[in-house]
N, C-alpha and C. Protein backbone atom coordinates (compact mmCIF):
# COMPACT_ATOMS: atom_id res chain seq x y z
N UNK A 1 8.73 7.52 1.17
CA UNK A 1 7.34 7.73 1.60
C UNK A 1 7.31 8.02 3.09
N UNK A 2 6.52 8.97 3.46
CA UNK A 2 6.34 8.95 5.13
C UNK A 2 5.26 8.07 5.35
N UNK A 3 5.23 8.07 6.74
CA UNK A 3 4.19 7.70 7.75
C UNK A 3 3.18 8.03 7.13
N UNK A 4 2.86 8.90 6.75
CA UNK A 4 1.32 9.35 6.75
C UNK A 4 0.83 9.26 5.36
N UNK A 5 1.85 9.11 4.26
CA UNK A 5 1.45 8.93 3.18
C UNK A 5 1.51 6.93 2.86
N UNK A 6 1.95 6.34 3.11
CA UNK A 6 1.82 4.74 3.74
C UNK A 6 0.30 4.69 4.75
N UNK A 7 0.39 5.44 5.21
CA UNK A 7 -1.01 5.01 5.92
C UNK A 7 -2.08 5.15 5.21
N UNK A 8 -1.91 6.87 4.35
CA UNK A 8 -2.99 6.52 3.30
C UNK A 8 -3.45 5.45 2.19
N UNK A 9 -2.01 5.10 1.60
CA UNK A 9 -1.99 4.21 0.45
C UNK A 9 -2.35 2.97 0.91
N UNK A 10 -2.14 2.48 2.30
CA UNK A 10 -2.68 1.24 2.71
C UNK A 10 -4.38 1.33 3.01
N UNK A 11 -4.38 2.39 3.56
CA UNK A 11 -6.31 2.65 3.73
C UNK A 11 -6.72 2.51 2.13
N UNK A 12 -5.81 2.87 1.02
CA UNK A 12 -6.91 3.14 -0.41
C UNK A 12 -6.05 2.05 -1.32
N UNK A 13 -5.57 0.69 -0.85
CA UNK A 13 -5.28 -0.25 -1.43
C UNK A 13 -5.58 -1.57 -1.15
N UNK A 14 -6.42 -2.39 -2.01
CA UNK A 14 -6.56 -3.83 -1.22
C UNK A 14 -5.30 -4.59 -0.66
N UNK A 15 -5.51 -5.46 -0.16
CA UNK A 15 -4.22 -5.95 0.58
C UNK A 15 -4.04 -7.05 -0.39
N UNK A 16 -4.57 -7.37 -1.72
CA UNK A 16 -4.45 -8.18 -2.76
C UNK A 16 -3.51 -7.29 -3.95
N UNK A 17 -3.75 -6.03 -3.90
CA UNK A 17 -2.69 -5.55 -5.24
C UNK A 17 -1.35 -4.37 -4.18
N UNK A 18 -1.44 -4.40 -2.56
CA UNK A 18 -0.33 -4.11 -2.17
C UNK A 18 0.86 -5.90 -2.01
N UNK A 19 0.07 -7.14 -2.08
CA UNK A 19 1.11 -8.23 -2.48
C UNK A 19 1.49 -7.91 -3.86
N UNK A 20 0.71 -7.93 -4.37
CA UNK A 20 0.97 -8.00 -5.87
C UNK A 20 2.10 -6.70 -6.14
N UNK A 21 2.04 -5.78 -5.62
CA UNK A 21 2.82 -4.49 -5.86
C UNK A 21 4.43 -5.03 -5.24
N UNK A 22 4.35 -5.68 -4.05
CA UNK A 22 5.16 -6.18 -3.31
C UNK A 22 6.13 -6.76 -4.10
N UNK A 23 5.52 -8.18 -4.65
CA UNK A 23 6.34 -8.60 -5.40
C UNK A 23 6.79 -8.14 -7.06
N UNK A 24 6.35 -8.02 -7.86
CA UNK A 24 6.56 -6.80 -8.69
C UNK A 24 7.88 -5.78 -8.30
């Protein structure tokens, strides 16, 4: 993933299903 596509996915993901993705 780049920079800029991480920046998007964090702007259009709660920070509740990027943990959840995390661990998964």
């Amino acid at each position: 993933m780049s920079g800029l596509e991480t920046g998007i996915y964090l702007e259009n993901t709660t920070r509740g299903e990027i943990i959840n993705n995390t661990v998964d």
